[in-house]
PDB file of N, CA and C in Angstrom:
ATOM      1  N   UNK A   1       0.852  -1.170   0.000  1.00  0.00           N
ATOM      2  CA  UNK A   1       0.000   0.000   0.000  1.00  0.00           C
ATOM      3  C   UNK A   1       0.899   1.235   0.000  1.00  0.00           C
ATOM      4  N   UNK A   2       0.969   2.352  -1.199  1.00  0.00           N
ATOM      5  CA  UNK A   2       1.736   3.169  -0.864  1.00  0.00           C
ATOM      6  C   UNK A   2       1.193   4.593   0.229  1.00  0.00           C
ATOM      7  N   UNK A   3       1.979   5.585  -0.050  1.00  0.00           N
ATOM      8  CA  UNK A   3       1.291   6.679   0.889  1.00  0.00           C
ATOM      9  C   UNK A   3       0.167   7.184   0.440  1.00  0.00           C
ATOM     10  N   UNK A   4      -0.249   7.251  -0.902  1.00  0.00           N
ATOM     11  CA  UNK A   4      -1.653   7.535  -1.444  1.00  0.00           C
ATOM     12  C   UNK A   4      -2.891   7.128  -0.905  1.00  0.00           C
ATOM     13  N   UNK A   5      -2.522   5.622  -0.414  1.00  0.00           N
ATOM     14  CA  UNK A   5      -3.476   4.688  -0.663  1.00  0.00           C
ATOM     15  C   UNK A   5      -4.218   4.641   0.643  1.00  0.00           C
ATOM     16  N   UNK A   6      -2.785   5.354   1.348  1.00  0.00           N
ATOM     17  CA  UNK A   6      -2.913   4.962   2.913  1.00  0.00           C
ATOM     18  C   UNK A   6      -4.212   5.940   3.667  1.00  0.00           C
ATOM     19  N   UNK A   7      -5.362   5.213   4.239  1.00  0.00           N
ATOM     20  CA  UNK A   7      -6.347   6.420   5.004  1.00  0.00           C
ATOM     21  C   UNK A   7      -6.011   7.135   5.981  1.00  0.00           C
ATOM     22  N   UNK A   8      -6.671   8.082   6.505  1.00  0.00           N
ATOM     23  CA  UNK A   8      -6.353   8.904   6.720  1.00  0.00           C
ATOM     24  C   UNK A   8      -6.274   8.432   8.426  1.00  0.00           C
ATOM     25  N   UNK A   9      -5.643   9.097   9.640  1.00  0.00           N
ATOM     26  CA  UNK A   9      -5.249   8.646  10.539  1.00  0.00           C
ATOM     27  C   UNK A   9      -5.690   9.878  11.069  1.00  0.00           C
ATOM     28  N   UNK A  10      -6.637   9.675  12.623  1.00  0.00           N
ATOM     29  CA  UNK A  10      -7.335  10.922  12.956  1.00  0.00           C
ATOM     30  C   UNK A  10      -6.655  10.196  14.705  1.00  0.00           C
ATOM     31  N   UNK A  11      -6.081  11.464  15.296  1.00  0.00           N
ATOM     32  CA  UNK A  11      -6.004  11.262  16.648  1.00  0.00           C
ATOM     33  C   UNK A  11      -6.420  12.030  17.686  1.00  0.00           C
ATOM     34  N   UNK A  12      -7.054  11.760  18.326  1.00  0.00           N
ATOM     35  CA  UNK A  12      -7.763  12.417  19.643  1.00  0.00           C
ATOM     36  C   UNK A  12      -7.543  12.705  20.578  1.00  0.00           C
ATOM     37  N   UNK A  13      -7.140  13.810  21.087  1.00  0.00           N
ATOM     38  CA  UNK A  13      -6.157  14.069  22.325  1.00  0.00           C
ATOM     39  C   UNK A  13      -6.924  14.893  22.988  1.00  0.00           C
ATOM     40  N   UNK A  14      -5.962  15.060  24.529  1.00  0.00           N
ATOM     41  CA  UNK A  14      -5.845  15.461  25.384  1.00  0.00           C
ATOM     42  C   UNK A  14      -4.377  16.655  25.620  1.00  0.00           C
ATOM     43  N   UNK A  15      -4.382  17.386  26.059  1.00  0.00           N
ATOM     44  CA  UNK A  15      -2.566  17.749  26.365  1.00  0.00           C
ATOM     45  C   UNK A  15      -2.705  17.397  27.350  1.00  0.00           C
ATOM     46  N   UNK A  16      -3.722  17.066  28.690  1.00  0.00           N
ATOM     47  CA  UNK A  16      -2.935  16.773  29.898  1.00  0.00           C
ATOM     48  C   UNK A  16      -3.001  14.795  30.485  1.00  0.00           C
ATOM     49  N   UNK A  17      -3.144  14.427  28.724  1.00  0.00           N
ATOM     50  CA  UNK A  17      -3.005  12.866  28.541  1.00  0.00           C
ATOM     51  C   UNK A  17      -1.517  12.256  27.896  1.00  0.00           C
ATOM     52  N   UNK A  18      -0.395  12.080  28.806  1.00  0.00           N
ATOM     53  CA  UNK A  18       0.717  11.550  28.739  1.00  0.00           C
ATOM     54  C   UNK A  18       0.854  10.545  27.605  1.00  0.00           C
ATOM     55  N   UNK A  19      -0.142   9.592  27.701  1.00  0.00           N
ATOM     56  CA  UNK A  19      -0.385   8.480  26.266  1.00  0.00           C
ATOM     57  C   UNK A  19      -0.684   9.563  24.843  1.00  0.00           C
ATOM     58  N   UNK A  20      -1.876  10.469  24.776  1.00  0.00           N
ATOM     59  CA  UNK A  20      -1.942  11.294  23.796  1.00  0.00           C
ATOM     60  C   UNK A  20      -0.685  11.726  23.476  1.00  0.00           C
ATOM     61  N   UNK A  21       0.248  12.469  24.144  1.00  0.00           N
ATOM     62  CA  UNK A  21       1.554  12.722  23.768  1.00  0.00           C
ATOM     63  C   UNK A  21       2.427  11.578  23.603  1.00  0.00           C
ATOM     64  N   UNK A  22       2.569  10.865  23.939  1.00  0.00           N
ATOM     65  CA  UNK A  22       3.446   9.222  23.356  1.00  0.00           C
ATOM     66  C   UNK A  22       2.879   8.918  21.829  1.00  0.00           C
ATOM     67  N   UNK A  23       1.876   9.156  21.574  1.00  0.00           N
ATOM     68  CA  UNK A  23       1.588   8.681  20.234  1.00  0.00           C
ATOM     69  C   UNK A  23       1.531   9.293  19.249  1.00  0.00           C
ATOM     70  N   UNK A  24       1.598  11.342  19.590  1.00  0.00           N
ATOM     71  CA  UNK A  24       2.186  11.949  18.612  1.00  0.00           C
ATOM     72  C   UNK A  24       3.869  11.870  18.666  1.00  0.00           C
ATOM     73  N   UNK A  25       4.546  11.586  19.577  1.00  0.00           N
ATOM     74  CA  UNK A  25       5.888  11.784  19.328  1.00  0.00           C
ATOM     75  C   UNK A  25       6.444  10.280  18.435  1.00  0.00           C
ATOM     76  N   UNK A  26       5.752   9.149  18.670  1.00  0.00           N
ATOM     77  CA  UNK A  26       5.801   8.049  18.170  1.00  0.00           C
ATOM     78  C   UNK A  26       5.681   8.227  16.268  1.00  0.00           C
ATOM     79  N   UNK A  27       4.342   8.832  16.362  1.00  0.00           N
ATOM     80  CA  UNK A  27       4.190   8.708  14.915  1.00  0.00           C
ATOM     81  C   UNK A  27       4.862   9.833  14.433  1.00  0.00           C
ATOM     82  N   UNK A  28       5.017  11.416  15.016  1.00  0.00           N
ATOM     83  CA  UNK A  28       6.238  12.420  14.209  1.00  0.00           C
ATOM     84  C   UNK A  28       7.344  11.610  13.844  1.00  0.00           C
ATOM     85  N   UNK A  29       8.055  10.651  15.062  1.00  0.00           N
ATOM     86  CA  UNK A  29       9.111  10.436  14.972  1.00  0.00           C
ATOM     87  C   UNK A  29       9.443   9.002  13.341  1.00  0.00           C
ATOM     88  N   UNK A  30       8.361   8.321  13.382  1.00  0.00           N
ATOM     89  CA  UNK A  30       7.922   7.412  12.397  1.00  0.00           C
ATOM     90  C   UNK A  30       7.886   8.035  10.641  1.00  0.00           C
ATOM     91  N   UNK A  31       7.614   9.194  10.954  1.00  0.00           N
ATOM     92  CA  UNK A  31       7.040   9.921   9.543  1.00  0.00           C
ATOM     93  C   UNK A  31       5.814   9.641   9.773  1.00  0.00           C
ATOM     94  N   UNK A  32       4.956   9.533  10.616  1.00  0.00           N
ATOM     95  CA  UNK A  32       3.396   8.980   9.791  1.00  0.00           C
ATOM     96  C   UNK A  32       2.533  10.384   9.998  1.00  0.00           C
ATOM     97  N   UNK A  33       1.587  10.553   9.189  1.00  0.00           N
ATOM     98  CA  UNK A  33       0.713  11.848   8.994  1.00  0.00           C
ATOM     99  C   UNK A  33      -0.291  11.461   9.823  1.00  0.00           C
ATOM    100  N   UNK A  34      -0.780  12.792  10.661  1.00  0.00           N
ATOM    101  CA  UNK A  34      -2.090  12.129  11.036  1.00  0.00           C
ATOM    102  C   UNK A  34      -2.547  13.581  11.679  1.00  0.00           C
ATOM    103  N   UNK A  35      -3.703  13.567  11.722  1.00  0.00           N
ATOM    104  CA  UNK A  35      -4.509  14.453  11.915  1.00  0.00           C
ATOM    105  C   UNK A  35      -5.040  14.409  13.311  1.00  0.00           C
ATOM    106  N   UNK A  36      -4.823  15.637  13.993  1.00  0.00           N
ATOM    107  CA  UNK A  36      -4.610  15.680  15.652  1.00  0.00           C
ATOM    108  C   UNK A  36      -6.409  16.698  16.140  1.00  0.00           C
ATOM    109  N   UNK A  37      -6.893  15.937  16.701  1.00  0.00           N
ATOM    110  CA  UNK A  37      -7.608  16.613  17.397  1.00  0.00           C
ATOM    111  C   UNK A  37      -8.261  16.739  18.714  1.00  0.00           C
ATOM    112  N   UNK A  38      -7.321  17.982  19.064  1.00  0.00           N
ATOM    113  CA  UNK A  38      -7.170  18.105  20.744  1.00  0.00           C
ATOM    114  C   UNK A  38      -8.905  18.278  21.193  1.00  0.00           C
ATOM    115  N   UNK A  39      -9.352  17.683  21.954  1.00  0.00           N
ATOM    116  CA  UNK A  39     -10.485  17.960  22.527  1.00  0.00           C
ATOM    117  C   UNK A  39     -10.750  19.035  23.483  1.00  0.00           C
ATOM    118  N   UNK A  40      -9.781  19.531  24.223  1.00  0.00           N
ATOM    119  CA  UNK A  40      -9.547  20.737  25.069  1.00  0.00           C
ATOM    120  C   UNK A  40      -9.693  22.123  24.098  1.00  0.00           C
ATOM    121  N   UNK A  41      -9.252  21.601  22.720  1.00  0.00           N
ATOM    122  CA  UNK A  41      -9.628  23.255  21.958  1.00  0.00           C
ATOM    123  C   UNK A  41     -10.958  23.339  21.341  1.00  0.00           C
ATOM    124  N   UNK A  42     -10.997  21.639  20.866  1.00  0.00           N
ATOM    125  CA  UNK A  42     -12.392  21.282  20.238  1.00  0.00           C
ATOM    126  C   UNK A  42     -13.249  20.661  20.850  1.00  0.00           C
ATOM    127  N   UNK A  43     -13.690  21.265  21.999  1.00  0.00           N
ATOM    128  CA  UNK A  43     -14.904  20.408  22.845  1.00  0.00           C
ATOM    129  C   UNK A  43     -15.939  19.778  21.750  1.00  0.00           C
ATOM    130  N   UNK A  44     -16.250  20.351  20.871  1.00  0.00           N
ATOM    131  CA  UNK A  44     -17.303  20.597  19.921  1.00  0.00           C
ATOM    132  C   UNK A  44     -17.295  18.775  19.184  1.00  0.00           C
ATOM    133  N   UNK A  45     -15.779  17.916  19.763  1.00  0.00           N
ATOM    134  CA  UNK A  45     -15.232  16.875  18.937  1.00  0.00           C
ATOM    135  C   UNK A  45     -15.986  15.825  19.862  1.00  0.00           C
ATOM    136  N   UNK A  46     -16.131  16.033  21.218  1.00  0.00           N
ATOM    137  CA  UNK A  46     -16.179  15.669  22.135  1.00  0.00           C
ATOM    138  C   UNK A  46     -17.104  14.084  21.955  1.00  0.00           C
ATOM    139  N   UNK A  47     -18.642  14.596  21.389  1.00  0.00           N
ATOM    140  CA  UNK A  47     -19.369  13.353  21.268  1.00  0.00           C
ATOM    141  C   UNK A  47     -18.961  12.712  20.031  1.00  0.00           C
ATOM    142  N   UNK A  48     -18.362  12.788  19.058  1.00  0.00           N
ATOM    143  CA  UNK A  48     -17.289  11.742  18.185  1.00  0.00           C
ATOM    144  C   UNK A  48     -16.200  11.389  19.153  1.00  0.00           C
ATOM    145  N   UNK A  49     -15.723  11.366  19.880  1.00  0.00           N
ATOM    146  CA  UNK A  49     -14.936  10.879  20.731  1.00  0.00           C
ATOM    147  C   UNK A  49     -15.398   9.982  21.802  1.00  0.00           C
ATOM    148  N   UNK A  50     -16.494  10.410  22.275  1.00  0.00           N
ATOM    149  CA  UNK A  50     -17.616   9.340  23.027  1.00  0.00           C
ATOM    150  C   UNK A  50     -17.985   8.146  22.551  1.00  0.00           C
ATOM    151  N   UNK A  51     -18.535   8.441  21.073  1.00  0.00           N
ATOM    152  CA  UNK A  51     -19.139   7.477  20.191  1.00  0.00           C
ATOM    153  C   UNK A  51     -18.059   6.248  20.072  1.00  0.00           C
ATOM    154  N   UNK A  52     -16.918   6.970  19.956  1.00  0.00           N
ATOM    155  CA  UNK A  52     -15.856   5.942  19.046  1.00  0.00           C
ATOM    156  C   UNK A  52     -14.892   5.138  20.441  1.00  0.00           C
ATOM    157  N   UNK A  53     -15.611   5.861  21.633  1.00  0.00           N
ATOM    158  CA  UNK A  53     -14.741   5.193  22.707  1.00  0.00           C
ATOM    159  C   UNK A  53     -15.908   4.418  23.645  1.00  0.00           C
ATOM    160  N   UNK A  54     -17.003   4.490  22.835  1.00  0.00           N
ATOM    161  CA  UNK A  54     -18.066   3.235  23.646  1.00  0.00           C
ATOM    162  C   UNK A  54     -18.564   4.151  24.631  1.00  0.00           C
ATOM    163  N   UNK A  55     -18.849   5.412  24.668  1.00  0.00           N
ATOM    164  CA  UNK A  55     -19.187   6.220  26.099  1.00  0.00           C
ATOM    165  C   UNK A  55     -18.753   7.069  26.360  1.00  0.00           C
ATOM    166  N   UNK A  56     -17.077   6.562  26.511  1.00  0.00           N
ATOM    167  CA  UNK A  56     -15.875   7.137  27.664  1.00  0.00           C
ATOM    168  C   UNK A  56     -15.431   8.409  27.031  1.00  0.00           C
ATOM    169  N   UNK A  57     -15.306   8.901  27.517  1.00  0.00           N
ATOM    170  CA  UNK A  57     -14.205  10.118  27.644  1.00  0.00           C
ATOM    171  C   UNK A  57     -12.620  10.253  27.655  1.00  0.00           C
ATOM    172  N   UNK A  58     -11.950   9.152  26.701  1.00  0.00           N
ATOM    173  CA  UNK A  58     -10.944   8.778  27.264  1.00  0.00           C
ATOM    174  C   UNK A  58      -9.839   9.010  25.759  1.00  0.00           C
ATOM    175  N   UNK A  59      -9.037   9.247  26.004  1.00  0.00           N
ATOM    176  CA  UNK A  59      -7.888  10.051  25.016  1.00  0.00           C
ATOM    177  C   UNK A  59      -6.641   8.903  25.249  1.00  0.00           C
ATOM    178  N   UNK A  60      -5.626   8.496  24.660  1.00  0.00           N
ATOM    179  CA  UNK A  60      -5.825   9.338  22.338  1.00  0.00           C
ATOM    180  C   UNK A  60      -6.752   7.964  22.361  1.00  0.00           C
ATOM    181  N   UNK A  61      -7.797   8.261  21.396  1.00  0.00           N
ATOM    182  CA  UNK A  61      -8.463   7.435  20.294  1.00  0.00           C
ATOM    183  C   UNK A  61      -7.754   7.641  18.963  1.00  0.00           C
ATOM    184  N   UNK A  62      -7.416   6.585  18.474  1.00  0.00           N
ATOM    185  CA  UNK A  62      -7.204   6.521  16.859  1.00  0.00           C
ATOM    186  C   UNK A  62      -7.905   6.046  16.195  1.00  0.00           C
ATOM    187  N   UNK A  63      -8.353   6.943  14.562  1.00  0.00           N
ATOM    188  CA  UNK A  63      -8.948   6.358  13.911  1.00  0.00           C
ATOM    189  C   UNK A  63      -8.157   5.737  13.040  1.00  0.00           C
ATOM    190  N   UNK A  64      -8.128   4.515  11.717  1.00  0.00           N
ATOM    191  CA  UNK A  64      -7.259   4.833  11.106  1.00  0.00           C
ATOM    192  C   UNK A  64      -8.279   4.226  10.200  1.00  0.00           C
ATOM    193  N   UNK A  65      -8.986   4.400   8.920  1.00  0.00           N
ATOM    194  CA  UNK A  65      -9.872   3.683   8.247  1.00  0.00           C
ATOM    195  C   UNK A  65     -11.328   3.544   8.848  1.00  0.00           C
ATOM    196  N   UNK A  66     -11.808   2.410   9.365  1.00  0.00           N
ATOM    197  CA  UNK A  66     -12.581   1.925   9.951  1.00  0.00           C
ATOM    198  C   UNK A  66     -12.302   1.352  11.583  1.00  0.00           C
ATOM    199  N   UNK A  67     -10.584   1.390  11.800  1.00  0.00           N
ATOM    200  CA  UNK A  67     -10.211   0.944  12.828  1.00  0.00           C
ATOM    201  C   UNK A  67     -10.288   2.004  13.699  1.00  0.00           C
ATOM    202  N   UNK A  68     -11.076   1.283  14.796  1.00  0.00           N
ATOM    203  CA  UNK A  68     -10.692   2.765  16.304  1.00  0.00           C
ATOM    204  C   UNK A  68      -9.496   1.914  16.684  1.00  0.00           C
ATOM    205  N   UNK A  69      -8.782   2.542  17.709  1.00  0.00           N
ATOM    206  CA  UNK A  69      -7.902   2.141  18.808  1.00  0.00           C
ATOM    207  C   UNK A  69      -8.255   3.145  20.127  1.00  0.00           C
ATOM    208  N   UNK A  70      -7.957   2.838  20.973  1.00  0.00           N
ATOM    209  CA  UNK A  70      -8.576   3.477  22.363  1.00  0.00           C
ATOM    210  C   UNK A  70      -7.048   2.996  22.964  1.00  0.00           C
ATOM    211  N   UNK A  71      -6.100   4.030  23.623  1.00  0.00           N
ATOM    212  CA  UNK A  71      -4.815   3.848  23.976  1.00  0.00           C
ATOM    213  C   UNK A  71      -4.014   4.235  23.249  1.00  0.00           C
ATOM    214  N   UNK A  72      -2.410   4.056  23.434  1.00  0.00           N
ATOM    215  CA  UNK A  72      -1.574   3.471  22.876  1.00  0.00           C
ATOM    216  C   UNK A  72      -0.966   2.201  23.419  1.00  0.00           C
ATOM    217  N   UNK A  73      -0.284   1.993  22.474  1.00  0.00           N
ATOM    218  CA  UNK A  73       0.474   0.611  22.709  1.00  0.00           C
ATOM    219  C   UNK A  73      -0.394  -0.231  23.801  1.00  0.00           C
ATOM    220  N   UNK A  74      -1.740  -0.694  23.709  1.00  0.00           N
ATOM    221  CA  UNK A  74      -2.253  -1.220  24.801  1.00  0.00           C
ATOM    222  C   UNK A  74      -2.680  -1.130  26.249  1.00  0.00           C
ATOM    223  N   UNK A  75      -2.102   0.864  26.457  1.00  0.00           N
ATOM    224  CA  UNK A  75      -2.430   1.389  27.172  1.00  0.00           C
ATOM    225  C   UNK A  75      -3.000   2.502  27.400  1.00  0.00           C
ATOM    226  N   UNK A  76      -3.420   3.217  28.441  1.00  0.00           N
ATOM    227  CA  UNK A  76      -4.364   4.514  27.898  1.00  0.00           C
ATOM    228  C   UNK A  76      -5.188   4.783  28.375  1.00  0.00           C
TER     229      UNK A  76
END
């Protein structure tokens, strides 16, 4: 799959979520693109962030396609 092909990668943060920051420095450091959206600037994101975390309120969510992730690396 090249970089064209690749969907788009949406991440959901927090700044005062330590994991949210592990997974932008992870993927800057990777090259990978992804589209950051802090919930502290964008409350407005808030119930897409609910939806995609089953309820919770809980930061980073990744989208990447159709895939959520809730964490990083298994934690979060």
């Amino acid at each position: 799959m090249t970089q064209i092909d690749m969907p788009e990668i949406i991440v959901y943060t927090h700044p005062d979520c330590s994991y949210s920051t592990a997974v932008k420095i992870d993927y800057e450091n990777q090259g990978i693109e992804f589209k950051e959206i802090d919930i502290s600037v964008h409350p407005e994101a808030i119930p897409d962030l609910e939806r995609l975390a089953g309820g919770e309120r809980i930061t980073p969510v990744i989208v990447i396609g159709d895939e959520v992730t809730i964490g990083f690396n298994g934690i979060g």
